[in-house]
N, C-alpha and C. Protein backbone atom coordinates (compact mmCIF):
# COMPACT_ATOMS: atom_id res chain seq x y z
N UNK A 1 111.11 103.97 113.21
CA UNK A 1 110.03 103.62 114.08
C UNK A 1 108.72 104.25 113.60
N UNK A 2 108.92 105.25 113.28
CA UNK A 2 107.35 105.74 112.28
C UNK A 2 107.22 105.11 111.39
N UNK A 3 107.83 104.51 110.30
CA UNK A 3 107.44 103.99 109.70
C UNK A 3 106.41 102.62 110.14
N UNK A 4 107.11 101.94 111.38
CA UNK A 4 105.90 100.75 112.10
C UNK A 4 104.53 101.47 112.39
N UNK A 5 104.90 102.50 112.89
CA UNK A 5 103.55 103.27 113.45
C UNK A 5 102.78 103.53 112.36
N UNK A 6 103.08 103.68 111.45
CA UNK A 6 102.61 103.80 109.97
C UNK A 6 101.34 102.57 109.37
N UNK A 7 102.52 101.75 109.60
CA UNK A 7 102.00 100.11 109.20
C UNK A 7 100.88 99.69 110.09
N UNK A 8 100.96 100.14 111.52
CA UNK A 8 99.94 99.85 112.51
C UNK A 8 98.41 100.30 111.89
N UNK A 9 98.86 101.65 111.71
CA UNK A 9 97.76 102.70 111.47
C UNK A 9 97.24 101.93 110.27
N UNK A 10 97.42 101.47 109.31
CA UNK A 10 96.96 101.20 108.34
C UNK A 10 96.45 99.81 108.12
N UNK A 11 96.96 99.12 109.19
CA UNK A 11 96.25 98.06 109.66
C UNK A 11 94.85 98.18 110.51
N UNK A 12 94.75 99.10 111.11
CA UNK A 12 93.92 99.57 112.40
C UNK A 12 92.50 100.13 111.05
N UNK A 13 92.90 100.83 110.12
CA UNK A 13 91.99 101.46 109.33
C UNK A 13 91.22 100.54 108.41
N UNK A 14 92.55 99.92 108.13
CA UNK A 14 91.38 98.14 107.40
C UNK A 14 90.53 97.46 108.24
N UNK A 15 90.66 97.35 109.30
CA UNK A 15 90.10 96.66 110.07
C UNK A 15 88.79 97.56 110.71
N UNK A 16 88.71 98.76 110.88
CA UNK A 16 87.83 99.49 110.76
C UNK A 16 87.38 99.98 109.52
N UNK A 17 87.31 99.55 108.27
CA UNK A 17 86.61 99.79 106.94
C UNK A 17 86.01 98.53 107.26
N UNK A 18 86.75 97.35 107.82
CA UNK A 18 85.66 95.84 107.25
C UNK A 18 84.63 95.97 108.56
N UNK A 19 83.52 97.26 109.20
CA UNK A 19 82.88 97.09 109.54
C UNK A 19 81.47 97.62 108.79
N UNK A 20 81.97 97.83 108.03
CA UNK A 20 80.94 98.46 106.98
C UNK A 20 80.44 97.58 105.99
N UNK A 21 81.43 96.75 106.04
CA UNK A 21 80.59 95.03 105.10
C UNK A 21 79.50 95.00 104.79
N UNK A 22 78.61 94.98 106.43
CA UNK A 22 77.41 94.19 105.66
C UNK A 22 76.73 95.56 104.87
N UNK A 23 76.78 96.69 105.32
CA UNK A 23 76.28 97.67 104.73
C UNK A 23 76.12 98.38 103.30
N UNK A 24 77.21 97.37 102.81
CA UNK A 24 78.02 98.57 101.25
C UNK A 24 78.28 97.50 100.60
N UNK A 25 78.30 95.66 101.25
CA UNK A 25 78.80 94.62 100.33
C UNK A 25 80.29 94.53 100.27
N UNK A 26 80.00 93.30 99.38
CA UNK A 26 81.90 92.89 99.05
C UNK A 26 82.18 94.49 98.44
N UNK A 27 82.32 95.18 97.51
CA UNK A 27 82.65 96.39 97.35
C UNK A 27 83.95 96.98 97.98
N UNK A 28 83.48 96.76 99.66
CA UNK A 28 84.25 97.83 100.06
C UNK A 28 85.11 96.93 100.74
N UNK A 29 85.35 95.90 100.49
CA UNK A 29 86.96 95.20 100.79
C UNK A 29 87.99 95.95 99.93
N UNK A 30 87.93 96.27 98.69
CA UNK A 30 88.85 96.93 98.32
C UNK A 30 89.78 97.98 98.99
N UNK A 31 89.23 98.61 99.68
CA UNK A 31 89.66 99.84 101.25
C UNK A 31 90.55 98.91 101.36
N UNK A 32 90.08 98.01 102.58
CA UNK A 32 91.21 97.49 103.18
C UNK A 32 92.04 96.32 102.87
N UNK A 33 92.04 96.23 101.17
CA UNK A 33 92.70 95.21 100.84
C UNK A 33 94.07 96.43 100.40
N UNK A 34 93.81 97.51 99.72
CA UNK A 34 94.54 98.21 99.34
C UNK A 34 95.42 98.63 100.75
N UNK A 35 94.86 99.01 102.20
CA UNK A 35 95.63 99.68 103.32
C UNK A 35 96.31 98.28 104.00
N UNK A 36 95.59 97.21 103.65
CA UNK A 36 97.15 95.81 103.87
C UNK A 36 97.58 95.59 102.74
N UNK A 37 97.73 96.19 102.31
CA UNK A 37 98.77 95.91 101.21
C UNK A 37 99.93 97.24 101.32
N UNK A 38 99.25 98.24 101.99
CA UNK A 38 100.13 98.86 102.25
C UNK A 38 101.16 98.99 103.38
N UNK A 39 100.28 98.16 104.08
CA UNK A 39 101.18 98.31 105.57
C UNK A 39 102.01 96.77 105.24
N UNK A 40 101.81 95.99 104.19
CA UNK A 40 103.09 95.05 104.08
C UNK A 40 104.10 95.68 103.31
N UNK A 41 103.83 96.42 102.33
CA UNK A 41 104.68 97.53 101.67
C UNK A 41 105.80 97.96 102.61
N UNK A 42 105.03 98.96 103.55
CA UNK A 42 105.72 99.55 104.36
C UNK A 42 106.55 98.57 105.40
N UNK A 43 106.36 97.45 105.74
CA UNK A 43 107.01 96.41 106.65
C UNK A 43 107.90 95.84 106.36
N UNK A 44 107.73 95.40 104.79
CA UNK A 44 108.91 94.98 104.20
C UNK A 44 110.05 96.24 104.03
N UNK A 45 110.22 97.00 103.45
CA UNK A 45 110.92 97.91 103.15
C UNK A 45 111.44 98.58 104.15
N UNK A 46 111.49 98.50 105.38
CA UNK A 46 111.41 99.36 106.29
C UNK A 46 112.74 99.40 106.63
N UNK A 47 113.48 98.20 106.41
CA UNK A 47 114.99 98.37 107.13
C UNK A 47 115.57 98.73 106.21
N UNK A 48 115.48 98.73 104.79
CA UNK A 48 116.13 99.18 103.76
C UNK A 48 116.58 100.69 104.08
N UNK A 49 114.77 101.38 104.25
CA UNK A 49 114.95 102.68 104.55
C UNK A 49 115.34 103.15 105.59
N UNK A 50 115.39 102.35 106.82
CA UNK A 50 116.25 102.78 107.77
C UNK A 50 117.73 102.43 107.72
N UNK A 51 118.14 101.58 106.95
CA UNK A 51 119.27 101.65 106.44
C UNK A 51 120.00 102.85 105.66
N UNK A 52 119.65 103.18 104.83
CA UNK A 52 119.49 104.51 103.91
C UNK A 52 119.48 105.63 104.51
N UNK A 53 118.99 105.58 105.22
CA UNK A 53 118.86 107.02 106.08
C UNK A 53 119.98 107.13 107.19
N UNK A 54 120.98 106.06 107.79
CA UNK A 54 121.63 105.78 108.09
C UNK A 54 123.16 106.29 107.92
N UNK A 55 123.20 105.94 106.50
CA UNK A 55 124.31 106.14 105.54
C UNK A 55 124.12 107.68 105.64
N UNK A 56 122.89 108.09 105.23
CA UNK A 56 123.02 109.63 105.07
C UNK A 56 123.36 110.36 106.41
N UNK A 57 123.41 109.68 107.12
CA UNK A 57 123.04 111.02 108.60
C UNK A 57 124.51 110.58 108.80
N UNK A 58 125.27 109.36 108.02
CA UNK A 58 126.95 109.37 108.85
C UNK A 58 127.66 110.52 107.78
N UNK A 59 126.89 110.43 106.44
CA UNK A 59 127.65 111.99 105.88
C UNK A 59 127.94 111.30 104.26
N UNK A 60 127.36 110.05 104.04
CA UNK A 60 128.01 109.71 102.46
C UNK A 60 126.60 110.49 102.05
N UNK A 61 127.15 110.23 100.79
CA UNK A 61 126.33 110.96 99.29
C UNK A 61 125.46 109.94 98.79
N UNK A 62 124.06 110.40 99.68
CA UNK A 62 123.04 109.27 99.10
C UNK A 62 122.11 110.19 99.51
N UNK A 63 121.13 110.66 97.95
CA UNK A 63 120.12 111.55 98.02
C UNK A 63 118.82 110.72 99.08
N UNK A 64 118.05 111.06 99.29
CA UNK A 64 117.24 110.61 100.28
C UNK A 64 115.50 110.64 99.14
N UNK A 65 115.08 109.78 99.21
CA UNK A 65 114.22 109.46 98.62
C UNK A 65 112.73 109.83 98.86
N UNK A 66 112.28 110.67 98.23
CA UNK A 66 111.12 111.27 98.58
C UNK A 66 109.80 110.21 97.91
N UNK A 67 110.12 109.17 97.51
CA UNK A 67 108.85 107.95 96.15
C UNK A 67 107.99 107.37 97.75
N UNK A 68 108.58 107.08 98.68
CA UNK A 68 107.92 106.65 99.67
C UNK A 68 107.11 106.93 100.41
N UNK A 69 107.39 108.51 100.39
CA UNK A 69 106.69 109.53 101.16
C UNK A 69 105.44 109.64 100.61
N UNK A 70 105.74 109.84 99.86
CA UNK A 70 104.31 110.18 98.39
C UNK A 70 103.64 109.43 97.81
N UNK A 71 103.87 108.10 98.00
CA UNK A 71 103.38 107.06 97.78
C UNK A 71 102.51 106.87 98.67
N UNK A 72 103.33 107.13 99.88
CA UNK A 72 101.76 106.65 101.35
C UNK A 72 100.91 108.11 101.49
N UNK A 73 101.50 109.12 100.99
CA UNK A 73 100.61 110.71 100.85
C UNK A 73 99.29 110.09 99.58
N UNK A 74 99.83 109.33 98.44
CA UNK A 74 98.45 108.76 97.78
C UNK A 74 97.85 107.92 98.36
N UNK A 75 98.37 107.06 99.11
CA UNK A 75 97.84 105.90 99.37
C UNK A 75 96.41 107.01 100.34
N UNK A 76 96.98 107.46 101.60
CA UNK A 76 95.87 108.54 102.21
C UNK A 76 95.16 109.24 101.95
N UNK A 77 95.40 110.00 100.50
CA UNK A 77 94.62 110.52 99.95
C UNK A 77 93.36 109.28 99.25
N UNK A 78 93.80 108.33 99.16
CA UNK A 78 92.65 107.55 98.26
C UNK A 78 92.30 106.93 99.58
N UNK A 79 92.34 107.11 100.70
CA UNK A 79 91.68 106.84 101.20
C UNK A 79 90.54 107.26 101.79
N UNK A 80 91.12 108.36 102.20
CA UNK A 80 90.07 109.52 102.83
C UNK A 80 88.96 109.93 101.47
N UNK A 81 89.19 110.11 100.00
CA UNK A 81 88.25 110.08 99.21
C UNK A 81 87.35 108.50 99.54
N UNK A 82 87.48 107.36 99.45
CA UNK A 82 86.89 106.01 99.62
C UNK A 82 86.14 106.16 100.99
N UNK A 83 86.78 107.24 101.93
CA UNK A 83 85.83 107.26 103.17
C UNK A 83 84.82 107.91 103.18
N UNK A 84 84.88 109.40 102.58
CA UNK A 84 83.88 110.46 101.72
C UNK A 84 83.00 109.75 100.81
N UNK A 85 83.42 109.53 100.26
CA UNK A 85 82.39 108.63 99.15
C UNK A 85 81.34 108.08 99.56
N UNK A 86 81.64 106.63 100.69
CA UNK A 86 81.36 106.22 101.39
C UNK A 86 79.82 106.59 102.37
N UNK A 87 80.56 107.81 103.01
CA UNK A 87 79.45 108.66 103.83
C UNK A 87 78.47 108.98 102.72
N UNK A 88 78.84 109.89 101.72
CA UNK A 88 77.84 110.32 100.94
C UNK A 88 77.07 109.37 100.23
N UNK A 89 77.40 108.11 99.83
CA UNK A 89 76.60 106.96 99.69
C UNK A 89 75.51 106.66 100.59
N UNK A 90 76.03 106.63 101.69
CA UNK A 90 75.20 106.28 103.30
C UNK A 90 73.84 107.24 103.13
């Protein structure tokens, strides 16, 4: 279920980057082309990993995958730099 809450959030943040349009130009679609692309990332995949995590908590031998975690830890980090930037442009 975090993981949806995830996908929300990152929907919610694109949609608050495309108010800066007219201000900064086509440019800054990139923001929120990159944070829907992430929150379909995360939507698709989601039962896999709740599948997976599944298996592990009944007790088989399936390391637990840290690429996902860290993937949306970059994805946030490039974001919050694109938001900084941003301001200091302003």
């Amino acid at each position: 279920m975090a993981w949806a809450r995830t996908a929300l959030a990152c929907c919610i943040v694109s949609a608050f980057m495309l108010r800066w349009l007219s201000f900064y130009g086509a440019a800054v679609l990139i923001v929120p082309a990159v944070t829907l692309l992430a929150a379909v990332v995360i939507s698709v995949t989601q039962q896999r990993r709740i599948r997976d995590d599944v298996e592990a908590i009944k007790g088989r031998e399936e390391p637990i995958e840290a690429g996902p975690s860290l993937a949306l830890v970059g994805v946030c980090w490039a974001l919050g730099a694109c938001g900084l930037v941003l301001v200091i442009l302003a």
